[in-house]
N, C-alpha and C. Protein backbone atom coordinates (compact mmCIF):
# COMPACT_ATOMS: atom_id res chain seq x y z
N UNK A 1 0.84 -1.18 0.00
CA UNK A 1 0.00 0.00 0.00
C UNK A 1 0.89 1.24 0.00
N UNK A 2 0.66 2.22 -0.81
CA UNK A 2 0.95 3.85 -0.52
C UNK A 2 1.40 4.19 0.45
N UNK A 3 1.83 4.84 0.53
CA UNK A 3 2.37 5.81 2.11
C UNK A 3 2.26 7.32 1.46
N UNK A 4 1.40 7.76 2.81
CA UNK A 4 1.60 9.25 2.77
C UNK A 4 2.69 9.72 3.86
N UNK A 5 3.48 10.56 3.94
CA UNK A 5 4.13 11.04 4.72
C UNK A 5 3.87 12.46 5.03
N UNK A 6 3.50 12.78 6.49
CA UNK A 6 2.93 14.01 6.86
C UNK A 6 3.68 14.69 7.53
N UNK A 7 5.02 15.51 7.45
CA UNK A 7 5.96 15.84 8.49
C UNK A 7 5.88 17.24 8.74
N UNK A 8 6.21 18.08 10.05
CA UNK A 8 6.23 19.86 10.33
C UNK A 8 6.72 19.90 8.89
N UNK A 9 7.85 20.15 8.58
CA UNK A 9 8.48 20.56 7.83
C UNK A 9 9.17 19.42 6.56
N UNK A 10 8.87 19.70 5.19
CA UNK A 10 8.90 18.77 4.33
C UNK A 10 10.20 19.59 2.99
N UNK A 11 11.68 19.00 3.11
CA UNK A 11 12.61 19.68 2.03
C UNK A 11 12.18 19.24 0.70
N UNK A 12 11.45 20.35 -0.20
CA UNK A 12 11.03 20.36 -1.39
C UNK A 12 11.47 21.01 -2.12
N UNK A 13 12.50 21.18 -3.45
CA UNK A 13 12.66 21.86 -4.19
C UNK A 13 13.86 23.27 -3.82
N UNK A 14 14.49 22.54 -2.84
CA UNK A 14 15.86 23.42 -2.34
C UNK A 14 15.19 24.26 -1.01
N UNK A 15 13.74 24.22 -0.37
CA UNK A 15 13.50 24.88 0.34
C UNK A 15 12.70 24.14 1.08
N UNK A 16 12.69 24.26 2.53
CA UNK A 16 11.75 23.48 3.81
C UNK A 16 10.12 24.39 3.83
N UNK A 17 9.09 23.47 3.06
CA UNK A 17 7.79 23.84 3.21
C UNK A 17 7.17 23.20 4.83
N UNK A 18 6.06 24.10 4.93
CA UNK A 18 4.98 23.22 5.84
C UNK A 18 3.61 22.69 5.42
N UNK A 19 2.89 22.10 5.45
CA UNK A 19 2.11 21.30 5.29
C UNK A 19 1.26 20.91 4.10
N UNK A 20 2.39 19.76 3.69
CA UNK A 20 2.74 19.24 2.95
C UNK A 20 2.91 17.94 2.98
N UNK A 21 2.19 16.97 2.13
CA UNK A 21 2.75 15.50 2.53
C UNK A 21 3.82 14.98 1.72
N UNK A 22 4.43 13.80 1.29
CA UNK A 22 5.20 13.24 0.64
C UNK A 22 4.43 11.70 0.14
N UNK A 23 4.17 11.27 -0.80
CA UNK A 23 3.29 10.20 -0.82
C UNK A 23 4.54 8.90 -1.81
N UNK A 24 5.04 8.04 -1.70
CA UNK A 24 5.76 7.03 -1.83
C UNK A 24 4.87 5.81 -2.14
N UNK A 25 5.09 5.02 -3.27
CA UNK A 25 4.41 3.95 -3.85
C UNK A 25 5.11 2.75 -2.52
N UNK A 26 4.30 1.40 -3.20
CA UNK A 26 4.98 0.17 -2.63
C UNK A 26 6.19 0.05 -2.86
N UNK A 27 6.84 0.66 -4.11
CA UNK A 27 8.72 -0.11 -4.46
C UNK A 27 9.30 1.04 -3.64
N UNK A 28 8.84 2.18 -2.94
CA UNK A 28 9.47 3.14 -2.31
C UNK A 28 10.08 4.36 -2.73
N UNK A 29 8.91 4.57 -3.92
CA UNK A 29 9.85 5.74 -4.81
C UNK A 29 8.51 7.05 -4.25
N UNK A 30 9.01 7.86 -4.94
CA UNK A 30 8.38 9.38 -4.45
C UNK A 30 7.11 9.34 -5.89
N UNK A 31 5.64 9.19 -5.22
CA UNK A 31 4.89 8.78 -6.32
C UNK A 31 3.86 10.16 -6.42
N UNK A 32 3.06 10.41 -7.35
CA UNK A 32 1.90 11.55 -6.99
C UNK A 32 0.95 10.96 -5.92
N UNK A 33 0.42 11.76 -5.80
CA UNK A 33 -1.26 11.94 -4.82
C UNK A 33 -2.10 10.49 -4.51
N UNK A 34 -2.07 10.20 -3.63
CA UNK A 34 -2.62 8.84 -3.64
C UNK A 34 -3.81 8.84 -3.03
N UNK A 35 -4.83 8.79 -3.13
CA UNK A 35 -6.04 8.86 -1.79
C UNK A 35 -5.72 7.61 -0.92
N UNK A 36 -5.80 6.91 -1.35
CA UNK A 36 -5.61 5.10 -0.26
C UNK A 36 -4.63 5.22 0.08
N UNK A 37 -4.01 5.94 0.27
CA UNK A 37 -2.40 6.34 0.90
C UNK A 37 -2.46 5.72 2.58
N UNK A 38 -1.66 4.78 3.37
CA UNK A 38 -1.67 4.83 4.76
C UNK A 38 -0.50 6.20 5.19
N UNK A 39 -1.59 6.74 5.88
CA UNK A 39 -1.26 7.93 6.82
C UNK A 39 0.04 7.84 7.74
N UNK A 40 1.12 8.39 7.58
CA UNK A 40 2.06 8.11 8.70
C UNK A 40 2.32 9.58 9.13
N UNK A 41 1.83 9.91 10.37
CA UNK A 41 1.65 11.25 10.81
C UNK A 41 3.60 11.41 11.28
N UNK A 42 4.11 12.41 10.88
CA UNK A 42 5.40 12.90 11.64
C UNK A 42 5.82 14.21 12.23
N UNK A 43 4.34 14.89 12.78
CA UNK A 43 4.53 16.23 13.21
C UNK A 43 5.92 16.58 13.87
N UNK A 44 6.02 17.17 14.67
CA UNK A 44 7.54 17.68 14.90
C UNK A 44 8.58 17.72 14.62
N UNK A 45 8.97 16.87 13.22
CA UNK A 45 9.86 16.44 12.36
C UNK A 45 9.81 16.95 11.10
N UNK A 46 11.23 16.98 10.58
CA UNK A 46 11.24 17.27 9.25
C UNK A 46 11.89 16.07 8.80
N UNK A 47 11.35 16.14 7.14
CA UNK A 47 11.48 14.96 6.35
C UNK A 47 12.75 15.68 5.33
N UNK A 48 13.67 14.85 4.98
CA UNK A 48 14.88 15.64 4.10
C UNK A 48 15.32 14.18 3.30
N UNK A 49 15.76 14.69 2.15
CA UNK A 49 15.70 13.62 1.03
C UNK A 49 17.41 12.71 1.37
N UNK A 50 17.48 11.16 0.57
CA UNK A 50 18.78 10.73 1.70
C UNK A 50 19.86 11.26 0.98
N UNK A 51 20.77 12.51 1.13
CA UNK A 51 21.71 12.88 0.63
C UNK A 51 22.92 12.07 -0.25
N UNK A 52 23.39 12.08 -0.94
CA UNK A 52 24.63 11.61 -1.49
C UNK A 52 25.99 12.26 -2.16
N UNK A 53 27.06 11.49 -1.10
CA UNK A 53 28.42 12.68 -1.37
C UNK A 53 28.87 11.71 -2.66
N UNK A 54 28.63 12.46 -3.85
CA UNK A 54 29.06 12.35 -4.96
C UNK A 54 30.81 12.98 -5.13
N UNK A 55 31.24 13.98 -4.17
CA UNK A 55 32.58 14.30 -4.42
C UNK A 55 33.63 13.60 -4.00
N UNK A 56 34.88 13.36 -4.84
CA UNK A 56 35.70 12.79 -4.59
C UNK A 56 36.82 13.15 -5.38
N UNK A 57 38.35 12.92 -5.41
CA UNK A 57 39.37 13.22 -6.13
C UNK A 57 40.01 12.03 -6.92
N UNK A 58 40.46 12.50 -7.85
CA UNK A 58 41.39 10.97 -8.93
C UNK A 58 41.94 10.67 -7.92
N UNK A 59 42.67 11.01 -7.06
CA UNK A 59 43.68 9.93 -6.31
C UNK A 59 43.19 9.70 -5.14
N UNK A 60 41.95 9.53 -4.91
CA UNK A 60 41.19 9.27 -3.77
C UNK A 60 40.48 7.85 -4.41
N UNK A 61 40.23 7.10 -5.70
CA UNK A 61 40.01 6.53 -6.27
C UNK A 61 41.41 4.78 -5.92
N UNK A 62 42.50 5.48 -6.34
CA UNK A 62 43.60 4.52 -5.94
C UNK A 62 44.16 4.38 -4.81
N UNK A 63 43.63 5.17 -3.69
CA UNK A 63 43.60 4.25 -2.36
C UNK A 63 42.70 3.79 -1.27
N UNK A 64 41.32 3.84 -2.07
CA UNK A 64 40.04 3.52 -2.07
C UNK A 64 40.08 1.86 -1.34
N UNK A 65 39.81 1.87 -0.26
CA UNK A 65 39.91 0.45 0.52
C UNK A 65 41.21 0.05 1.04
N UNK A 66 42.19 0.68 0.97
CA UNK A 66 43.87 0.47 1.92
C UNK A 66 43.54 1.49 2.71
N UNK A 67 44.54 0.72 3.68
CA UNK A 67 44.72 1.68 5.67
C UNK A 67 46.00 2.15 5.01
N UNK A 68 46.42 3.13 5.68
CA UNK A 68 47.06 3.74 6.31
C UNK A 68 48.54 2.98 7.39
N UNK A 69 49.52 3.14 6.81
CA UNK A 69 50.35 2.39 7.37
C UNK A 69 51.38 3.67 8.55
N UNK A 70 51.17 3.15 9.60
CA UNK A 70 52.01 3.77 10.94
C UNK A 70 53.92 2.90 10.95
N UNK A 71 54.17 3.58 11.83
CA UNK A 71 55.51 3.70 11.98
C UNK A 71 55.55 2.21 12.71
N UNK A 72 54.51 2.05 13.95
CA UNK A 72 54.18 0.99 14.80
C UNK A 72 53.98 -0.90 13.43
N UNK A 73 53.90 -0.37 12.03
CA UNK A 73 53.36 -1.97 11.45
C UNK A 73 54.88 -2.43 11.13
């Protein structure tokens, strides 16, 4: 079933609205307007989308999964 999501404050479009829902299908994606939506009330909360650090450097690439070697190995 649908999910509506009802939170204080909802990050839409680079800016924190209020009342406002968020409505999400069954596979969990961000869907339009659902009426049969189950209600998940989250007053005092804000809802914010799950960020991703896309930045990184070429040579942050080639030592991607090695430690760090101390004086102590």
């Amino acid at each position: 079933m649908a999910k509506s999501f009802r939170p204080s404050l909802l990050f839409r479009n680079g800016a924190f609205v209020s009342g406002e829902s968020l409505f999400v299908d069954d596979e969990g994606r961000i869907a339009a307007a659902v009426e049969a939506a189950e209600q998940i009330d989250l007053m005092d909360k804000a809802l914010l989308p799950g960020f991703v650090n896309a930045h990184s450097h070429s040579f942050q690439r080639l030592i991607r999964g090695s430690r760090l070697r101390t004086a102590a190995d």
